[in-house]
N, C-alpha and C. Protein backbone atom coordinates (compact mmCIF):
# COMPACT_ATOMS: atom_id res chain seq x y z
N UNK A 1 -21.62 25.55 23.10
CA UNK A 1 -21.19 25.84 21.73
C UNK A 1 -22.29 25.45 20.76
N UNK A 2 -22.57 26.29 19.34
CA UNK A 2 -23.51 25.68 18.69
C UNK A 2 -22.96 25.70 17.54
N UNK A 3 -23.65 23.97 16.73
CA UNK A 3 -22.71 23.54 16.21
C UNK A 3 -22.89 23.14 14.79
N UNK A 4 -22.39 22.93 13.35
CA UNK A 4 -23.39 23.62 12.35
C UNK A 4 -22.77 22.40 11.17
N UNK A 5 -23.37 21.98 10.63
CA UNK A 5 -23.01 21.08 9.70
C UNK A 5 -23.18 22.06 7.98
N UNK A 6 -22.15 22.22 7.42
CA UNK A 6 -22.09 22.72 6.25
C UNK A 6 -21.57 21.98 5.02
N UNK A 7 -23.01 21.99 4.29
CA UNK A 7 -22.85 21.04 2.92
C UNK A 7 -22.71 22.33 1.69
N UNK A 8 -21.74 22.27 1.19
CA UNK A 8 -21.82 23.08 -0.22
C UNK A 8 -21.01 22.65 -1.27
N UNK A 9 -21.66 22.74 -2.15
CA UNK A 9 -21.55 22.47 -3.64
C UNK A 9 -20.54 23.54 -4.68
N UNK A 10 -19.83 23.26 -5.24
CA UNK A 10 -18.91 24.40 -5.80
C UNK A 10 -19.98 24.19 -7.30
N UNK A 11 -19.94 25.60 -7.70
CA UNK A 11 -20.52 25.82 -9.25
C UNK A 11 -19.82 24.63 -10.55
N UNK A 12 -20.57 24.87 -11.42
CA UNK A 12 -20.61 23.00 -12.54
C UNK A 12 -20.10 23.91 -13.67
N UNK A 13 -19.65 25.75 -13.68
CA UNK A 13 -19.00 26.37 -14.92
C UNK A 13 -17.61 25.94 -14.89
N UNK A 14 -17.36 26.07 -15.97
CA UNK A 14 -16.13 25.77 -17.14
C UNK A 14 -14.70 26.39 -15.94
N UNK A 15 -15.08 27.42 -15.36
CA UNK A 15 -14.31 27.89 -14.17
C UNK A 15 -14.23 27.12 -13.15
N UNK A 16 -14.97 26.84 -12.25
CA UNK A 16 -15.49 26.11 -11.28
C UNK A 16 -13.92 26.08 -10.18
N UNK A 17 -13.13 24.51 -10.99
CA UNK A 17 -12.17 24.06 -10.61
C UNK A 17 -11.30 25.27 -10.36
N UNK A 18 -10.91 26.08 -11.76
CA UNK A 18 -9.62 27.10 -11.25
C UNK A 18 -10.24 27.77 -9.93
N UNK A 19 -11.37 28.46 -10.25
CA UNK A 19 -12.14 29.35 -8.49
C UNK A 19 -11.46 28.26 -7.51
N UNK A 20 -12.20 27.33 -7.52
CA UNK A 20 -11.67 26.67 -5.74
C UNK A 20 -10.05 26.16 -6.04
N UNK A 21 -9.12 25.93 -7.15
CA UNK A 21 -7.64 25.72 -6.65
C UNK A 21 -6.98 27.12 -6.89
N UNK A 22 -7.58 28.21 -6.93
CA UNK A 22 -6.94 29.54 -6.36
C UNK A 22 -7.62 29.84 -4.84
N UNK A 23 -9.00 29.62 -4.36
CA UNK A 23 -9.11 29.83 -3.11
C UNK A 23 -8.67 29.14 -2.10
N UNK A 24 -8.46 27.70 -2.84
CA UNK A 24 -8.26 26.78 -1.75
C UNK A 24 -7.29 26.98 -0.14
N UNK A 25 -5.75 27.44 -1.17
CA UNK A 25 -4.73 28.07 0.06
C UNK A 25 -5.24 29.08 1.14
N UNK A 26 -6.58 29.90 0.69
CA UNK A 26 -6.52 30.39 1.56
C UNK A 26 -7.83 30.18 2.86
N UNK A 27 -8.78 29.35 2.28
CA UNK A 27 -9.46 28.62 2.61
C UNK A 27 -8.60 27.81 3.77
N UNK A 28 -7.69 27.02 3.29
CA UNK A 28 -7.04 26.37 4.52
C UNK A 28 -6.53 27.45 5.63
N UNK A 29 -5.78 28.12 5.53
CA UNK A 29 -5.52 29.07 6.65
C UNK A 29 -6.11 29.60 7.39
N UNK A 30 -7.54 29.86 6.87
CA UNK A 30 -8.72 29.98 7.58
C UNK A 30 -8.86 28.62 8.52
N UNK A 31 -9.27 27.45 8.17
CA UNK A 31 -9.44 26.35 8.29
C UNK A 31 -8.39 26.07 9.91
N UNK A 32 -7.55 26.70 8.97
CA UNK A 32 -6.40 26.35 10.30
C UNK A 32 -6.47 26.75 11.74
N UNK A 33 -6.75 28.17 11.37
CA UNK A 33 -7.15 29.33 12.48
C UNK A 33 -8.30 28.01 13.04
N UNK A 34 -9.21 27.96 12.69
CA UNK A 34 -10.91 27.57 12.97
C UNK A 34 -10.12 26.65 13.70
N UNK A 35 -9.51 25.42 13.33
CA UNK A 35 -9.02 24.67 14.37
C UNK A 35 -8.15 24.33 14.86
N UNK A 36 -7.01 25.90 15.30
CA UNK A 36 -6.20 26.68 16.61
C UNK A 36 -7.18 26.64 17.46
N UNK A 37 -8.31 27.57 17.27
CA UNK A 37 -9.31 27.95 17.87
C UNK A 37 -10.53 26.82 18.53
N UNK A 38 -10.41 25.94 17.72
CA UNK A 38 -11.01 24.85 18.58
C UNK A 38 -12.92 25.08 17.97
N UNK A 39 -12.71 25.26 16.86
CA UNK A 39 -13.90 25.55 16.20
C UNK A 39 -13.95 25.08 14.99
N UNK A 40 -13.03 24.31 14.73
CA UNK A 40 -13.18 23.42 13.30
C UNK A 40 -13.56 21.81 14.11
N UNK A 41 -14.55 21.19 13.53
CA UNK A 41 -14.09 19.72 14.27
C UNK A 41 -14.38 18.60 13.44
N UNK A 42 -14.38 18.87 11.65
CA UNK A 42 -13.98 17.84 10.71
C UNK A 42 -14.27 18.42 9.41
N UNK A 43 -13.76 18.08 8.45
CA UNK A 43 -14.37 18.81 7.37
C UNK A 43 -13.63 18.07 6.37
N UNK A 44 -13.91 18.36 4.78
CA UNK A 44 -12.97 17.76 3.52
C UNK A 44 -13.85 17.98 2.53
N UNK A 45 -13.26 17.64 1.40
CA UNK A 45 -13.66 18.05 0.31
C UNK A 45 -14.91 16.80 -0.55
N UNK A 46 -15.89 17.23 -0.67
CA UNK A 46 -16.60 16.04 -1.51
C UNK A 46 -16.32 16.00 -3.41
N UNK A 47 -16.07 14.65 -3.48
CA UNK A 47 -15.26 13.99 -4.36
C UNK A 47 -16.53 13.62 -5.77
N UNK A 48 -16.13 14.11 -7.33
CA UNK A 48 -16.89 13.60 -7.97
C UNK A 48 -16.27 11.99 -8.27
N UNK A 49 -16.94 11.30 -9.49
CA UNK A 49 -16.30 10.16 -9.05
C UNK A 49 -15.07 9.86 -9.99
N UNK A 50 -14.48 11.20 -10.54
CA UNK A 50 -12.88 10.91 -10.93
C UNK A 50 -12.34 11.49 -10.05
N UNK A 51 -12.79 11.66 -8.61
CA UNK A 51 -11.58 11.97 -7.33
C UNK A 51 -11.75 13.74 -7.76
N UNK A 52 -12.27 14.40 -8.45
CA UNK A 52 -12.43 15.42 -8.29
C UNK A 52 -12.96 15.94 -6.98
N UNK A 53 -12.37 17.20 -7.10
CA UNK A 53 -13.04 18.45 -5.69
C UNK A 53 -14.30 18.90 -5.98
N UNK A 54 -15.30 18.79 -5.97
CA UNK A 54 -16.38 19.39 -6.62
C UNK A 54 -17.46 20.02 -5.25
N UNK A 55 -17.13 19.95 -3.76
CA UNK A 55 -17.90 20.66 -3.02
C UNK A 55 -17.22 20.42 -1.16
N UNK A 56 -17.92 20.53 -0.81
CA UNK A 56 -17.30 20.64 0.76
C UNK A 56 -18.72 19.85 1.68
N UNK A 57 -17.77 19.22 2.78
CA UNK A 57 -18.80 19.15 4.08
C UNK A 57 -17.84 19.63 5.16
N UNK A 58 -18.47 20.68 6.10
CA UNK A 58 -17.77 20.80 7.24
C UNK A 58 -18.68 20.32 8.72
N UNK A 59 -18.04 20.51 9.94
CA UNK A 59 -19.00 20.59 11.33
C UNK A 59 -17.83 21.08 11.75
N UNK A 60 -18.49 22.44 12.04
CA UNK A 60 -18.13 23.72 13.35
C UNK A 60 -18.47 23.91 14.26
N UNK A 61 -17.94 24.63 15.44
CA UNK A 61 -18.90 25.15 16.20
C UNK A 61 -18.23 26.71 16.77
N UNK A 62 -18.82 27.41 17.25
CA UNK A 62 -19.00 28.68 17.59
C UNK A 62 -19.76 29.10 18.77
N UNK A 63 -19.30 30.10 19.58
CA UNK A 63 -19.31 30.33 20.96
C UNK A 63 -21.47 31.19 20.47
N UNK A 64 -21.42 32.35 19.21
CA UNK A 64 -22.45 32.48 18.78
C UNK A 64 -22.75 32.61 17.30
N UNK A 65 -24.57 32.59 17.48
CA UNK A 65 -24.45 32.78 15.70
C UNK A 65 -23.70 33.72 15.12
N UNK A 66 -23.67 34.89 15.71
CA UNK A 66 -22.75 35.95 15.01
C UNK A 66 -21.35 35.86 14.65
N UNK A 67 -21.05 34.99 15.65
CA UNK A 67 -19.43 34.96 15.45
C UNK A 67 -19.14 33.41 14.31
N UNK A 68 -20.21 32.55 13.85
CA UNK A 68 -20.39 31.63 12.95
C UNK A 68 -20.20 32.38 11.59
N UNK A 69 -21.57 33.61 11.91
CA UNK A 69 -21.56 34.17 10.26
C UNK A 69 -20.59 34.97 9.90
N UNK A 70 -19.85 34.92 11.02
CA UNK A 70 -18.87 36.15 10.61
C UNK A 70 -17.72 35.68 9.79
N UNK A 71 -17.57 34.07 10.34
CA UNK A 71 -16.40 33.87 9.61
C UNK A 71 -16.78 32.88 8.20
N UNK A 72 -18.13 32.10 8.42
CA UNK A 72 -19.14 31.85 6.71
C UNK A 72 -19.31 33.01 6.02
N UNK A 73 -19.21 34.20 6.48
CA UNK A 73 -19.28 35.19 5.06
C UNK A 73 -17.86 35.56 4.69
N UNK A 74 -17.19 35.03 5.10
CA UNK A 74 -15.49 35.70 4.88
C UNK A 74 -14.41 34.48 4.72
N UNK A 75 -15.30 33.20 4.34
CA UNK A 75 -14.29 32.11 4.60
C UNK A 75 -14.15 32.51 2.89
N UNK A 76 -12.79 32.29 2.35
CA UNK A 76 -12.98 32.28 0.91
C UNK A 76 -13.40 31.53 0.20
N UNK A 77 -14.33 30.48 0.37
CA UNK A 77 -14.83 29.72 -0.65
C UNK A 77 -15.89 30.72 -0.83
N UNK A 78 -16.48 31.21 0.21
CA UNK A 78 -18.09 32.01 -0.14
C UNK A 78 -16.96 33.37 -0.99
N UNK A 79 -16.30 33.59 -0.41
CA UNK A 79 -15.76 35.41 -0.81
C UNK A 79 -15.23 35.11 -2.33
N UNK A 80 -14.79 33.94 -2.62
CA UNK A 80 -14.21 33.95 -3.91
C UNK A 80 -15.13 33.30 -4.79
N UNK A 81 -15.85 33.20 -4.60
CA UNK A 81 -17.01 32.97 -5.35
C UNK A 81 -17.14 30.83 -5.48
N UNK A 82 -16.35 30.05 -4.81
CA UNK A 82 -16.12 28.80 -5.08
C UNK A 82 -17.38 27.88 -4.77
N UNK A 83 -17.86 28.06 -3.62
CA UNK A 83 -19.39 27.60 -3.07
C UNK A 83 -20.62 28.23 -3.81
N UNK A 84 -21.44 27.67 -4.53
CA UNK A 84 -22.98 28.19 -5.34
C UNK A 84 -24.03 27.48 -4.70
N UNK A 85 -23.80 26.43 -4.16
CA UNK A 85 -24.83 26.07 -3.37
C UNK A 85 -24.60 25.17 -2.02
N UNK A 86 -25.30 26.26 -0.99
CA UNK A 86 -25.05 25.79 0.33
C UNK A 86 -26.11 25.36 1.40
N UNK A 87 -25.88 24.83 2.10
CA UNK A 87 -26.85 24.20 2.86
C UNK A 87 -26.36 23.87 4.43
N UNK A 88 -26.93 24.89 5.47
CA UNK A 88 -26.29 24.81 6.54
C UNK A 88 -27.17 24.72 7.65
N UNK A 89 -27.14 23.81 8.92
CA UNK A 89 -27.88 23.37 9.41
C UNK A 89 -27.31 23.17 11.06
N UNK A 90 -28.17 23.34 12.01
CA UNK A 90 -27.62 22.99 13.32
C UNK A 90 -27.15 21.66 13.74
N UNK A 91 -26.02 21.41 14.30
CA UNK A 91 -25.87 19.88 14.28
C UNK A 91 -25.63 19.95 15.70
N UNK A 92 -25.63 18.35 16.27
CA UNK A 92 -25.14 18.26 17.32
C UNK A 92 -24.46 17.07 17.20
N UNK A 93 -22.97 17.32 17.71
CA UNK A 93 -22.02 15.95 17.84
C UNK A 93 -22.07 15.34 18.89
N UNK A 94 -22.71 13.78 18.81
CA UNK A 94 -22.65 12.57 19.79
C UNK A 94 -21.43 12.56 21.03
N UNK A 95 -22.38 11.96 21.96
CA UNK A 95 -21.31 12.29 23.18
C UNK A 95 -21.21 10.67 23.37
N UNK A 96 -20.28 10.23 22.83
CA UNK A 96 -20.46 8.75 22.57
C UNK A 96 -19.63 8.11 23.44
């Protein structure tokens, strides 16, 4: 499995917040699927420091890249416009 650490930042406009608490619901259902599927394996929301939502970290993994991007271009934070800046990277989780 290869396995992907995703840092993103939700946009700092006057919108920002409403974008991600209208995508959010569906963001989770996605989320959910991802780990039915055994392809979500931690994730949450990064916090400004009044406990605001202001961006995401996830670690996924996926059988291939294709089937990664398929569901990063269609998760709704990217589709609804909630994520502006992202940063995604190969990870590997400790076999501890």
């Amino acid at each position: 499995m290869l396995q992907y650490v995703i840092n993103a930042l939700d946009g700092t406009d006057g919108e920002a917040q409403n974008r991600r608490m209208l995508a959010r619901p569906h963001h989770l259902v996605c989320v959910r699927k991802l780990k039915e599927n055994g392809n979500f394996l931690l994730g949450g929301a990064i916090l400004n420091e009044s406990g605001q939502m202001i961006g995401s970290i996830m670690i996924v993994q996926f059988e291939t890249e294709s089937a990664f991007q398929d569901w990063f271009n269609n998760d709704p934070y990217n589709t609804m416009g909630v994520w502006q800046k992202v940063e995604v990277r190969p990870f590997r989780v400790a076999n501890v």
